[in-house]
PDB file of N, CA and C in Angstrom:
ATOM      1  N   UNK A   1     -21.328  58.530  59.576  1.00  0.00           N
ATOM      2  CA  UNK A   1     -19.983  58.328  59.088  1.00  0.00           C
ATOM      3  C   UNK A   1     -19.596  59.519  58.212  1.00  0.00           C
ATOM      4  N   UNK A   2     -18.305  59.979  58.264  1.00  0.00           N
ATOM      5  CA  UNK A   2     -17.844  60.811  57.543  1.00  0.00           C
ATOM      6  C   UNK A   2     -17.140  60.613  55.888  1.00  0.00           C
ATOM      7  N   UNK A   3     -17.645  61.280  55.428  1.00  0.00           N
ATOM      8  CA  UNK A   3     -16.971  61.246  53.678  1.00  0.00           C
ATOM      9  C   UNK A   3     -16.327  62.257  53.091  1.00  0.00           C
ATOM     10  N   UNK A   4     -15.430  61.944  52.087  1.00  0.00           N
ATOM     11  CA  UNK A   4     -14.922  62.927  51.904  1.00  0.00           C
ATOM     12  C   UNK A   4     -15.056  63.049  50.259  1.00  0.00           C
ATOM     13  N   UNK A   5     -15.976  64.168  49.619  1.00  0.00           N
ATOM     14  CA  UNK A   5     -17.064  64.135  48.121  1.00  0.00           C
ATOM     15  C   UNK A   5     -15.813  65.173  47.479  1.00  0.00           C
ATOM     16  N   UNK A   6     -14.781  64.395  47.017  1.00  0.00           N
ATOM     17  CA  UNK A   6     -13.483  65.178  46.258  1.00  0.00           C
ATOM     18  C   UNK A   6     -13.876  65.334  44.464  1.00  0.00           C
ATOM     19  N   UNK A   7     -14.198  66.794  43.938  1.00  0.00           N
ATOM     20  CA  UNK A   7     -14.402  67.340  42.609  1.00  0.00           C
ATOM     21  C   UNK A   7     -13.138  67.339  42.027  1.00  0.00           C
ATOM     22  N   UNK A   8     -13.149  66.525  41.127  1.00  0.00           N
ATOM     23  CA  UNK A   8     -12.192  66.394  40.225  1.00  0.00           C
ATOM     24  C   UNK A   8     -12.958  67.238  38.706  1.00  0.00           C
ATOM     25  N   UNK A   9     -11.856  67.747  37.731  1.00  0.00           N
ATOM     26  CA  UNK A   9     -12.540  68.302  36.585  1.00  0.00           C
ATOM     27  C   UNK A   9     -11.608  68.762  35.615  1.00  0.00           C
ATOM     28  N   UNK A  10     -11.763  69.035  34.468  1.00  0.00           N
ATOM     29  CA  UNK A  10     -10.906  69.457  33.601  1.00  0.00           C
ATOM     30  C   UNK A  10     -10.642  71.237  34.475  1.00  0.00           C
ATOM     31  N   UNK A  11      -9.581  71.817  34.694  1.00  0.00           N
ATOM     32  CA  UNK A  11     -10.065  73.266  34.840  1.00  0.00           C
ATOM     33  C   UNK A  11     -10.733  73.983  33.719  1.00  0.00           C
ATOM     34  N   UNK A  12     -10.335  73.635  32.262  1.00  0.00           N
ATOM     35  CA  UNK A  12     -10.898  74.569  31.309  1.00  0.00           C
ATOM     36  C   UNK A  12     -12.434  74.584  31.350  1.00  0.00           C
ATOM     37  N   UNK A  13     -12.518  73.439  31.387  1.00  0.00           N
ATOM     38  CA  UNK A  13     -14.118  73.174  31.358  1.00  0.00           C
ATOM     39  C   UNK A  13     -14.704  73.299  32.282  1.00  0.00           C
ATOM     40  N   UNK A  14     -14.359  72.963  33.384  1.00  0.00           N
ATOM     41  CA  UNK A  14     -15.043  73.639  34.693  1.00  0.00           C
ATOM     42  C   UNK A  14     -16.068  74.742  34.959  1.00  0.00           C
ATOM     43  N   UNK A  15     -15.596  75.776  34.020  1.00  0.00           N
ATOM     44  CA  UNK A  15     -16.147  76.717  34.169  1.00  0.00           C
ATOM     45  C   UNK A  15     -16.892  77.503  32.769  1.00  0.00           C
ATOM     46  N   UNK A  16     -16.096  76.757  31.621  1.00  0.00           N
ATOM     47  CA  UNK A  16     -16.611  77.154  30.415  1.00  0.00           C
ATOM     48  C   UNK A  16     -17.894  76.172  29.400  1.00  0.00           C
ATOM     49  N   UNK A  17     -18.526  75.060  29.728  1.00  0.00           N
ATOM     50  CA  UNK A  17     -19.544  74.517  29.150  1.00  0.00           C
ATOM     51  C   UNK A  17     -20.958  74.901  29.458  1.00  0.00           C
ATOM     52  N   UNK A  18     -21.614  74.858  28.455  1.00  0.00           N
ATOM     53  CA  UNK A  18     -23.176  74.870  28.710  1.00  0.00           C
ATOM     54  C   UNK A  18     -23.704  74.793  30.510  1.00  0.00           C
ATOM     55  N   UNK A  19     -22.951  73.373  30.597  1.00  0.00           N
ATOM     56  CA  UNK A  19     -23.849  72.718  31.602  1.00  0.00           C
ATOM     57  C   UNK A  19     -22.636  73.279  32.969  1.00  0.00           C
ATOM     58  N   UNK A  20     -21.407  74.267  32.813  1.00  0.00           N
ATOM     59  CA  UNK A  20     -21.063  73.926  34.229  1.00  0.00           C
ATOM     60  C   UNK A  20     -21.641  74.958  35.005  1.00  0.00           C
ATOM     61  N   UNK A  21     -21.471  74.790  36.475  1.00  0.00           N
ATOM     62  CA  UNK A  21     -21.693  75.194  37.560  1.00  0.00           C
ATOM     63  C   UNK A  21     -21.517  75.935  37.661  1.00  0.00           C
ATOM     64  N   UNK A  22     -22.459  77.478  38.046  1.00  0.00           N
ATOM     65  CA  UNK A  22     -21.933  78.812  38.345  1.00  0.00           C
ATOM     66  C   UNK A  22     -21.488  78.752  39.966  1.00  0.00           C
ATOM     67  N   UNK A  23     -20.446  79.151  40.331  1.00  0.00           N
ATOM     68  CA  UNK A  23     -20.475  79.528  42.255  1.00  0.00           C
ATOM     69  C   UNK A  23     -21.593  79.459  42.973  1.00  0.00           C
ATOM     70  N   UNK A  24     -22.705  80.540  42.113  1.00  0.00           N
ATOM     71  CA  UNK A  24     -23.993  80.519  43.228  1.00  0.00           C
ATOM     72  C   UNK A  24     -24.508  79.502  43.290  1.00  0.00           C
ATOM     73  N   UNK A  25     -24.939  78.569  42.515  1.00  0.00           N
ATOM     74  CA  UNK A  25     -25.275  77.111  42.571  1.00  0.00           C
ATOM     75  C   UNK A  25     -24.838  76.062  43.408  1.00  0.00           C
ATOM     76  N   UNK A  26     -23.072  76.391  43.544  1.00  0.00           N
ATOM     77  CA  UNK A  26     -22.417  75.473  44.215  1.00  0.00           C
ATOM     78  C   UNK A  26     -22.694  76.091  45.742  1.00  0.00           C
ATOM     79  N   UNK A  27     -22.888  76.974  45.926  1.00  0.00           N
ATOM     80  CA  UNK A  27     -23.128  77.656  47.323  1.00  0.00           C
ATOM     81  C   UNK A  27     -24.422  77.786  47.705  1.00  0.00           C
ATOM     82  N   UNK A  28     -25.276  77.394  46.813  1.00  0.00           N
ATOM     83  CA  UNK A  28     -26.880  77.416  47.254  1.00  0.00           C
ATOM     84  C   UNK A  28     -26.704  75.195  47.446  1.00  0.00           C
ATOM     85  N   UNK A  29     -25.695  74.677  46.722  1.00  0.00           N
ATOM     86  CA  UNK A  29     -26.232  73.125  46.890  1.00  0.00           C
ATOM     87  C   UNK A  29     -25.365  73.220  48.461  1.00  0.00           C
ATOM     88  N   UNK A  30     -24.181  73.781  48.452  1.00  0.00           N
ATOM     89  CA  UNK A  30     -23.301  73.386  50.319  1.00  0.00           C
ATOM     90  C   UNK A  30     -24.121  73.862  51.090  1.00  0.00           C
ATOM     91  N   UNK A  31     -25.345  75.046  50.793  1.00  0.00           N
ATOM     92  CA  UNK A  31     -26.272  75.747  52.252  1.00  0.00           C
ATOM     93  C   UNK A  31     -27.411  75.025  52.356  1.00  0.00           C
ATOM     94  N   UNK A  32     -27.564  74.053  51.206  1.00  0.00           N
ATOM     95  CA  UNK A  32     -28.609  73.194  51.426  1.00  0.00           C
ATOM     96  C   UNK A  32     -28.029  71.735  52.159  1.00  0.00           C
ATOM     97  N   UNK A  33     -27.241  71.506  52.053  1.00  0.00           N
ATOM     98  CA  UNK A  33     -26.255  69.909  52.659  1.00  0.00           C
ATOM     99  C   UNK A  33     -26.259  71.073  53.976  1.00  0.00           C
ATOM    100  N   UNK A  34     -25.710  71.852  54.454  1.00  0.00           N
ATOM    101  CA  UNK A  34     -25.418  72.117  55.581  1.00  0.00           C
ATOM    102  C   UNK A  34     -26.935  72.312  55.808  1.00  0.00           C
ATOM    103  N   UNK A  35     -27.848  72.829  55.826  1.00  0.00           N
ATOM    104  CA  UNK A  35     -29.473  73.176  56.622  1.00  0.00           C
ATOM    105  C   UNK A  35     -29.820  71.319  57.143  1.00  0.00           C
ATOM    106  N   UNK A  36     -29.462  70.487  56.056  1.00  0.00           N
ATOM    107  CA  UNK A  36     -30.277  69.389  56.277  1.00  0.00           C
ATOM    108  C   UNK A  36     -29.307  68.253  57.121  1.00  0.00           C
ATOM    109  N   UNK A  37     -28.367  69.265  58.070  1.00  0.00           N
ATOM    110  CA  UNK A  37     -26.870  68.285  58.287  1.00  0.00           C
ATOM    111  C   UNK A  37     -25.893  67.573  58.187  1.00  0.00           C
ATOM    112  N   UNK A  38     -26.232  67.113  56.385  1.00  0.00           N
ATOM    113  CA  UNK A  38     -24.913  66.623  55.964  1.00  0.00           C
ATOM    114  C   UNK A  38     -23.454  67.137  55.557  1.00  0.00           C
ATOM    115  N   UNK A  39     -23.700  68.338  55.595  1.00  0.00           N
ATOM    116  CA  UNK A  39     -22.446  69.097  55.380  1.00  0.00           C
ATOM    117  C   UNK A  39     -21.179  69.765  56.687  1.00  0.00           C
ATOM    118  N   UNK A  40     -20.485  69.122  56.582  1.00  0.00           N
ATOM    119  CA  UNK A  40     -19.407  69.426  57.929  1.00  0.00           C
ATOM    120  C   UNK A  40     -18.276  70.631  56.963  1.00  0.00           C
ATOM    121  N   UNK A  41     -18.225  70.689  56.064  1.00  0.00           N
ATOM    122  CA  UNK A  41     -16.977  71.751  55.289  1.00  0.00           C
ATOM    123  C   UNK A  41     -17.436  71.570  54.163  1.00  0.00           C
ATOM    124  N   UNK A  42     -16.503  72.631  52.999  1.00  0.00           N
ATOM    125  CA  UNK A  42     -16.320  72.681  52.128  1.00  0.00           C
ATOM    126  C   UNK A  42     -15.669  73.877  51.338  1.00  0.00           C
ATOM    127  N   UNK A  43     -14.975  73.708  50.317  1.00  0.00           N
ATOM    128  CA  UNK A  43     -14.446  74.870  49.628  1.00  0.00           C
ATOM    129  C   UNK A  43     -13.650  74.563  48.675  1.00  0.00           C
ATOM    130  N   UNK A  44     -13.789  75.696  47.748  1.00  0.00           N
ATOM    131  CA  UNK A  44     -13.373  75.523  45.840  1.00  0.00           C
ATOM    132  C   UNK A  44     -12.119  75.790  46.319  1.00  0.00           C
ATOM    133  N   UNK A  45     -11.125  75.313  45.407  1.00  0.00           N
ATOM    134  CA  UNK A  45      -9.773  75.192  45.396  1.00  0.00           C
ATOM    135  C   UNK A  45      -9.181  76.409  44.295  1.00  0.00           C
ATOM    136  N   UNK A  46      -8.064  76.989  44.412  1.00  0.00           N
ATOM    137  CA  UNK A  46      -7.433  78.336  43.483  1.00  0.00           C
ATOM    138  C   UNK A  46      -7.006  77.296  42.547  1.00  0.00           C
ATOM    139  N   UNK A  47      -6.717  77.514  41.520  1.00  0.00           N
ATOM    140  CA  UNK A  47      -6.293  76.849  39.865  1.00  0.00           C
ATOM    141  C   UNK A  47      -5.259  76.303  40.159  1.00  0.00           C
ATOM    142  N   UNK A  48      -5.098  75.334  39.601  1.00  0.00           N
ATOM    143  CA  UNK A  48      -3.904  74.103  39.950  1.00  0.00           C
ATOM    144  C   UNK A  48      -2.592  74.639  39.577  1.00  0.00           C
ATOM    145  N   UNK A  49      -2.541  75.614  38.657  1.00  0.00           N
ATOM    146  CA  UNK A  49      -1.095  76.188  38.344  1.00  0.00           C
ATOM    147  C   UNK A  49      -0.636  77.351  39.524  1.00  0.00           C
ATOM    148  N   UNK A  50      -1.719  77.182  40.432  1.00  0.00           N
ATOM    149  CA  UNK A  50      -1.079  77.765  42.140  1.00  0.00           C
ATOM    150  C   UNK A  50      -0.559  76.738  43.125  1.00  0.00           C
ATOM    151  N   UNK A  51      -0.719  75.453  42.855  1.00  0.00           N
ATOM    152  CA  UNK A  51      -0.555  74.062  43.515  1.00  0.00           C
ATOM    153  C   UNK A  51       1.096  74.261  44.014  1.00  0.00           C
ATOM    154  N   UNK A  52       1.715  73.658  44.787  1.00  0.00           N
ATOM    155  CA  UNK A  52       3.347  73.302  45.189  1.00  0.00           C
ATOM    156  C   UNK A  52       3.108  71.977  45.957  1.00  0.00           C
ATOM    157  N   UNK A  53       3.785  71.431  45.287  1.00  0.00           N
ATOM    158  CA  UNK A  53       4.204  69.487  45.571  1.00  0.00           C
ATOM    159  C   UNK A  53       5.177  69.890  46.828  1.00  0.00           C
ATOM    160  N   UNK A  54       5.056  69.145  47.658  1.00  0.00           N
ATOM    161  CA  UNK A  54       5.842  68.867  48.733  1.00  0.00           C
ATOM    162  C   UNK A  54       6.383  67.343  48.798  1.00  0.00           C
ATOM    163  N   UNK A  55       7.680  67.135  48.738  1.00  0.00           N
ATOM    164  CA  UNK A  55       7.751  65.389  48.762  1.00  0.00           C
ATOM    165  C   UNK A  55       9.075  65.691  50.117  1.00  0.00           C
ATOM    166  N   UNK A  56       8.739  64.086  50.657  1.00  0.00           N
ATOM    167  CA  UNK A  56      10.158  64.281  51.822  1.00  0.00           C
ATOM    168  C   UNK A  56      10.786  62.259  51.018  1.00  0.00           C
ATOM    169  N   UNK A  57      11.979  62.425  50.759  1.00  0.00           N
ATOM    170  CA  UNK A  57      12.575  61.363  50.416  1.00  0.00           C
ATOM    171  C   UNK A  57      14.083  61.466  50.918  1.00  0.00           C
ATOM    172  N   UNK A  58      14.481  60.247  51.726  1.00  0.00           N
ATOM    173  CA  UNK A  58      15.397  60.022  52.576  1.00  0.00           C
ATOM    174  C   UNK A  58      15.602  61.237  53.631  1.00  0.00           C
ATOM    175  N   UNK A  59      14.766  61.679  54.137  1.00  0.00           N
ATOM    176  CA  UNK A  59      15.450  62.852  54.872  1.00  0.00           C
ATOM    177  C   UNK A  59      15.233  64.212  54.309  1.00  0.00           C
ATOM    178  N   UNK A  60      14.853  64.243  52.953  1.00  0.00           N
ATOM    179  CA  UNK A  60      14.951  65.927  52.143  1.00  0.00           C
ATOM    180  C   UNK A  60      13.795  66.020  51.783  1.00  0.00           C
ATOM    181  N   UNK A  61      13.385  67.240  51.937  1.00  0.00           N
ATOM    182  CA  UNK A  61      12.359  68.112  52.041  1.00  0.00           C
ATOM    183  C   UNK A  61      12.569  68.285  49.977  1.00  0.00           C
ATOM    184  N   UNK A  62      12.099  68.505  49.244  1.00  0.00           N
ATOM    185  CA  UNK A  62      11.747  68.987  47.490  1.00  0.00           C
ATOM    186  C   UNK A  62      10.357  69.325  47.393  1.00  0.00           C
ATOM    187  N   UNK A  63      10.428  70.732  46.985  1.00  0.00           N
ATOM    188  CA  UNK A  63       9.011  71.367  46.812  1.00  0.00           C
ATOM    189  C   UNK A  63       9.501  71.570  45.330  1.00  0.00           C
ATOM    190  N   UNK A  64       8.482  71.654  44.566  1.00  0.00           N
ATOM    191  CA  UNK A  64       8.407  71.703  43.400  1.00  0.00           C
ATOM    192  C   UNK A  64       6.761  72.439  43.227  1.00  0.00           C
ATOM    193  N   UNK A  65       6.749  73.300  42.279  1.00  0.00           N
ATOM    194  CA  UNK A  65       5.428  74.140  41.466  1.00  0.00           C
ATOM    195  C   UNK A  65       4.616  73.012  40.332  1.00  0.00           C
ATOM    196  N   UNK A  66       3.516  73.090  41.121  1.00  0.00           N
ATOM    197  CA  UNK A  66       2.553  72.596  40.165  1.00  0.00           C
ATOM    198  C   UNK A  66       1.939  71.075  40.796  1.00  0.00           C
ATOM    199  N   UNK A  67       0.883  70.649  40.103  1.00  0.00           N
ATOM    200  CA  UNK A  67       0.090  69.697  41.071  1.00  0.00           C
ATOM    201  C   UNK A  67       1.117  68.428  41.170  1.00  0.00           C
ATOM    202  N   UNK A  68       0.833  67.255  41.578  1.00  0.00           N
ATOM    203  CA  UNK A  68       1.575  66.026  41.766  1.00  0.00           C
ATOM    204  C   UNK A  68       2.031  65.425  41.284  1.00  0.00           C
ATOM    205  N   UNK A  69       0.659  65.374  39.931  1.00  0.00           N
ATOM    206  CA  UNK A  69       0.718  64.326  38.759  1.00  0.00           C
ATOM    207  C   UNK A  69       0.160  64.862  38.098  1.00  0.00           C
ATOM    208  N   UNK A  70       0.556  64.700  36.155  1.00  0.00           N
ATOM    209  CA  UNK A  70       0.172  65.458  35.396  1.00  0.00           C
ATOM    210  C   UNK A  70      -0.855  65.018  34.602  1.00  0.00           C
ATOM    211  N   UNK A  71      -2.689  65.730  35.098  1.00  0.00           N
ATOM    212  CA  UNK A  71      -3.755  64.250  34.642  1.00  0.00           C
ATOM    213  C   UNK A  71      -4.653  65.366  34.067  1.00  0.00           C
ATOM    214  N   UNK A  72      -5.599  64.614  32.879  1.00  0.00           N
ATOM    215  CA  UNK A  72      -6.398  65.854  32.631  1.00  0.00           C
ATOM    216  C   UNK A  72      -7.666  65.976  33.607  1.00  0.00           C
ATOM    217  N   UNK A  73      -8.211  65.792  34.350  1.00  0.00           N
ATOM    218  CA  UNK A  73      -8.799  66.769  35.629  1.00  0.00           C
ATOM    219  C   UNK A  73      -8.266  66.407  37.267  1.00  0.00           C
ATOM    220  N   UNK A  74      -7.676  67.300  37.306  1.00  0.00           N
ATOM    221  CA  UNK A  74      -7.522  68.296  38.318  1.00  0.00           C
ATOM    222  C   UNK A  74      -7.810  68.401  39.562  1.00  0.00           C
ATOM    223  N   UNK A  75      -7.834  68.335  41.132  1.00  0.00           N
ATOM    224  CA  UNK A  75      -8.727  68.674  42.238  1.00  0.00           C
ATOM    225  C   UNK A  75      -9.393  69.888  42.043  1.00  0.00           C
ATOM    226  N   UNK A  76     -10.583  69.914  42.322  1.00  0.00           N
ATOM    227  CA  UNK A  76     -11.279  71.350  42.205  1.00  0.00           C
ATOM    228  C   UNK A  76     -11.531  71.836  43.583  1.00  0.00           C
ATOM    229  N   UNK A  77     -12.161  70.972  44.350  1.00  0.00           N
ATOM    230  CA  UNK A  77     -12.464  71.524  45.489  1.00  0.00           C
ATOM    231  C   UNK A  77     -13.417  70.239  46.355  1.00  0.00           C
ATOM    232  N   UNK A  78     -13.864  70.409  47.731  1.00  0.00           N
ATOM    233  CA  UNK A  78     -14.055  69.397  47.935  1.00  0.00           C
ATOM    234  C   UNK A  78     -15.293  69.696  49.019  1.00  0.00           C
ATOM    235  N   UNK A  79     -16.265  68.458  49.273  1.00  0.00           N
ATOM    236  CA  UNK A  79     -17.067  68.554  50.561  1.00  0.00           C
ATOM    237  C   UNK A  79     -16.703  67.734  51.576  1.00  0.00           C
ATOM    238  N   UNK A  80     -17.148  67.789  52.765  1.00  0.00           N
ATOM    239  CA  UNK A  80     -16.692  66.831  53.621  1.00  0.00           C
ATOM    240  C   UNK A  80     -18.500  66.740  54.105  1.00  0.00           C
ATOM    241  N   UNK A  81     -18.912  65.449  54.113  1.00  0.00           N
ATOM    242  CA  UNK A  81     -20.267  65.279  54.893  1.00  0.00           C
ATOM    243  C   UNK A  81     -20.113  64.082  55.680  1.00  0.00           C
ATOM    244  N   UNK A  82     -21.717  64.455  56.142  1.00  0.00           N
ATOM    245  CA  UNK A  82     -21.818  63.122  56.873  1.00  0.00           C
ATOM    246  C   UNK A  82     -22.902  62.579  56.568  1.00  0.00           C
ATOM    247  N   UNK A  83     -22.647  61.329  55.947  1.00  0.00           N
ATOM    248  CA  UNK A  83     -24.234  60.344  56.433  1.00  0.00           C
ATOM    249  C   UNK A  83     -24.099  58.914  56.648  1.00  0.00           C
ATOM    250  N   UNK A  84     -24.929  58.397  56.005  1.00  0.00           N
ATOM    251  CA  UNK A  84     -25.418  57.164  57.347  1.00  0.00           C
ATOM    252  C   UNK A  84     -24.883  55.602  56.735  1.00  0.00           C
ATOM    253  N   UNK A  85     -24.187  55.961  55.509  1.00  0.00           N
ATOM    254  CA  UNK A  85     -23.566  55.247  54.783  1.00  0.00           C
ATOM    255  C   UNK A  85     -22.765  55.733  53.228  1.00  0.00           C
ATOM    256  N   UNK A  86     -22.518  54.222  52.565  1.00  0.00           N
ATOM    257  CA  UNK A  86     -22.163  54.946  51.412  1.00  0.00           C
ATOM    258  C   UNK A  86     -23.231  55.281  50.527  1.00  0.00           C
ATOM    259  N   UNK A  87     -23.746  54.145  50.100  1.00  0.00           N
ATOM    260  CA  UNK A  87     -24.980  55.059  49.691  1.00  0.00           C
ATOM    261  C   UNK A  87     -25.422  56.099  49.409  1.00  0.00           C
ATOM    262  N   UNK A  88     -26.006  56.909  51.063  1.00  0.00           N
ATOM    263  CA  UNK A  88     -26.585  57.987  51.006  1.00  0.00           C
ATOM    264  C   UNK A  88     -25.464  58.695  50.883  1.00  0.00           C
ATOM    265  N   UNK A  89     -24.173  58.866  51.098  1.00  0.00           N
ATOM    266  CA  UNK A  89     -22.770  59.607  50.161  1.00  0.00           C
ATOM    267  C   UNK A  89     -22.774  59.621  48.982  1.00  0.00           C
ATOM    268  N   UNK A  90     -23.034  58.252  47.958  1.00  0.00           N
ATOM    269  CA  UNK A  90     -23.465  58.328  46.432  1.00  0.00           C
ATOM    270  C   UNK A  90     -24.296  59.535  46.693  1.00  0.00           C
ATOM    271  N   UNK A  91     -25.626  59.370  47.492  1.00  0.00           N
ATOM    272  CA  UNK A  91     -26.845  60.340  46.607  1.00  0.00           C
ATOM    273  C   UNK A  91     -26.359  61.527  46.606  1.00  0.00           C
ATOM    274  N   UNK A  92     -25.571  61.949  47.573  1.00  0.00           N
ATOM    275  CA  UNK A  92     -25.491  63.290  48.097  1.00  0.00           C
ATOM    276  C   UNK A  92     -24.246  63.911  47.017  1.00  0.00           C
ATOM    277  N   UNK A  93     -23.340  62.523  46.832  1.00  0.00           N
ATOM    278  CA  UNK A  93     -22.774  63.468  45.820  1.00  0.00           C
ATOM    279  C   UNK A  93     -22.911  63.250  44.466  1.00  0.00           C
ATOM    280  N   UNK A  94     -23.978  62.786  43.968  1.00  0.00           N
ATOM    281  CA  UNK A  94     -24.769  63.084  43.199  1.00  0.00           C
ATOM    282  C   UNK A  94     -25.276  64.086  42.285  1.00  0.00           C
ATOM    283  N   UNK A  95     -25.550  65.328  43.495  1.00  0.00           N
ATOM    284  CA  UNK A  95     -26.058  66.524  43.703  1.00  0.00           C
ATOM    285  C   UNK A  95     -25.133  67.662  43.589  1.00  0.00           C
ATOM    286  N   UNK A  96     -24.176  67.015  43.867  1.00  0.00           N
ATOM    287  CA  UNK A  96     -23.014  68.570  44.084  1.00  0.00           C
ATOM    288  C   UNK A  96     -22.235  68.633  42.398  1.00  0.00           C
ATOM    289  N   UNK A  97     -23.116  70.043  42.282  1.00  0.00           N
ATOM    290  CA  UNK A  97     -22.886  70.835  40.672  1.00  0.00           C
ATOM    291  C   UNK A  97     -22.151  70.291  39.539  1.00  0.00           C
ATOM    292  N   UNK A  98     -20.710  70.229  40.331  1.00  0.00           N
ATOM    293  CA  UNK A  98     -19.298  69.754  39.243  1.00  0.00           C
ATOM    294  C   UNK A  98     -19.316  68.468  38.956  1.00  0.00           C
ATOM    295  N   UNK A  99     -20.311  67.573  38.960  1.00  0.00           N
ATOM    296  CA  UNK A  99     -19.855  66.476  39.098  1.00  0.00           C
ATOM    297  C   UNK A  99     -21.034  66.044  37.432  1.00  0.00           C
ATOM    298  N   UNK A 100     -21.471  67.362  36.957  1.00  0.00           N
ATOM    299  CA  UNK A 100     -22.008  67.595  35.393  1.00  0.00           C
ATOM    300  C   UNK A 100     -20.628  67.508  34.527  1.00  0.00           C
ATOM    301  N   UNK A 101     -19.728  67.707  34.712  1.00  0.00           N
ATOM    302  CA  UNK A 101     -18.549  68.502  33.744  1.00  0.00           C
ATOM    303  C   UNK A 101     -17.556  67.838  34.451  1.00  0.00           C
ATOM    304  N   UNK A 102     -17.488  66.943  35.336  1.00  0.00           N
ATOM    305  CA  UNK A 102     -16.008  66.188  36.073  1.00  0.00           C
ATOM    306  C   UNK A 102     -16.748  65.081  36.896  1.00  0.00           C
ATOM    307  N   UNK A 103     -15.832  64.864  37.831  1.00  0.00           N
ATOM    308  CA  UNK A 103     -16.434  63.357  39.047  1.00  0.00           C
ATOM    309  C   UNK A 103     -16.363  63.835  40.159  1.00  0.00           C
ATOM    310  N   UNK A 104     -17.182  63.119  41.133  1.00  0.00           N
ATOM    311  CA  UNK A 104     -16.901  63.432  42.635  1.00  0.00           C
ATOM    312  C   UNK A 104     -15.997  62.063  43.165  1.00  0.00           C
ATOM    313  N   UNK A 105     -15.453  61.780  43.564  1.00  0.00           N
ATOM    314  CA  UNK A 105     -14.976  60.767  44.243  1.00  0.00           C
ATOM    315  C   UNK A 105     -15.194  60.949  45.710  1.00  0.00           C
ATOM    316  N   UNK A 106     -15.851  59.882  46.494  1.00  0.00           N
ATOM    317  CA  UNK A 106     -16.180  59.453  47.637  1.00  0.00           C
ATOM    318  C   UNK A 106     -15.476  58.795  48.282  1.00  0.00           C
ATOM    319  N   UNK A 107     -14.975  59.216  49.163  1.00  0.00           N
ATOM    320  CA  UNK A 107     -13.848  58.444  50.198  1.00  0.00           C
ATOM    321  C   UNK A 107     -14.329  58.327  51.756  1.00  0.00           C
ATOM    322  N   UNK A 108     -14.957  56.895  52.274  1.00  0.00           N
ATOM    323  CA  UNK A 108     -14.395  57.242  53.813  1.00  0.00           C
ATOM    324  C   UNK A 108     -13.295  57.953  54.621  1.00  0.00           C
ATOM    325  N   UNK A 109     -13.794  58.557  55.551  1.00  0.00           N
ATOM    326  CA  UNK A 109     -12.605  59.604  56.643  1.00  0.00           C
ATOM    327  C   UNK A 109     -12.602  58.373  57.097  1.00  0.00           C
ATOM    328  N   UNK A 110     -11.485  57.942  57.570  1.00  0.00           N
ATOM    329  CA  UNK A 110     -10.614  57.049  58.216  1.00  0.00           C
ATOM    330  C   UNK A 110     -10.578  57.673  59.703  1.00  0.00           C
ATOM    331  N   UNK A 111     -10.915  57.405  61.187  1.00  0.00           N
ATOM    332  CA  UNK A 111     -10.311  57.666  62.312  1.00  0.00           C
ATOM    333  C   UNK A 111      -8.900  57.424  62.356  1.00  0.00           C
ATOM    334  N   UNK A 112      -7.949  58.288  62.822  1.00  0.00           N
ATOM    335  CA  UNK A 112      -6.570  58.165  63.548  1.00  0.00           C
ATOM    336  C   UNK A 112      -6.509  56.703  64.650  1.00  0.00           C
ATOM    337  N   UNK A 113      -6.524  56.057  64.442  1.00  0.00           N
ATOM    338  CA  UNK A 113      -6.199  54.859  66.311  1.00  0.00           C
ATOM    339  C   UNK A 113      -4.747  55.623  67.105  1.00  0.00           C
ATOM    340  N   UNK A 114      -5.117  56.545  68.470  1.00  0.00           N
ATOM    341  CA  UNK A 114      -4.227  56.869  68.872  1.00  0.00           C
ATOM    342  C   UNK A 114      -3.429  55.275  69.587  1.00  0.00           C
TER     343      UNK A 114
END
């Protein structure tokens, strides 16, 4: 089954505490999920003050600058894996760096029903 391991985080802190995550870490834990097959994607997100809201209401298109909602952490970036439940989705995201200094949130991928 597919999951989707979404890093949420303060941005400031993200990158500035003791305990956060350098890149190489986060790219040595995705080459290890990908060697052992749980990893289908992944990738860090540019700073939320690059974000543009897209909304469509009655018919009109309104883009607006900046994330959706105004919360203190942030999307950071995200994995997409696979395993064999939720569970083994807990363990796995567990493991992935940011989730010292923010949360992972675990979501089933939903199939489309054509």
């Amino acid at each position: 089954m597919k999951y989707l391991c979404l890093v949420y985080s303060e941005e400031e802190k993200l990158h500035s505490l003791p305990e956060s995550p350098k890149d190489s870490e986060c790219l040595a834990c995705a080459n290890s999920l990908r060697e052992s097959g749980h990893l289908l994607a992944s990738a860090p997100l540019e700073s939320v003050q690059t974000a543009t809201t897209v909304r469509v209401r009655g018919g009109k298109v309104s883009v607006t600058d900046g994330p959706f909602a105004e919360t203190k952490e942030q999307l950071a970036g995200f994995y997409m894996i696979e395993a064999q439940d939720l569970n083994e989705a807990i363990q796995i995201a567990a493991k992935i760096p940011p989730a010292r200094v923010g949360s992972i949130e675990v979501r089933p991928v939903r199939q489309l029903v054509l």
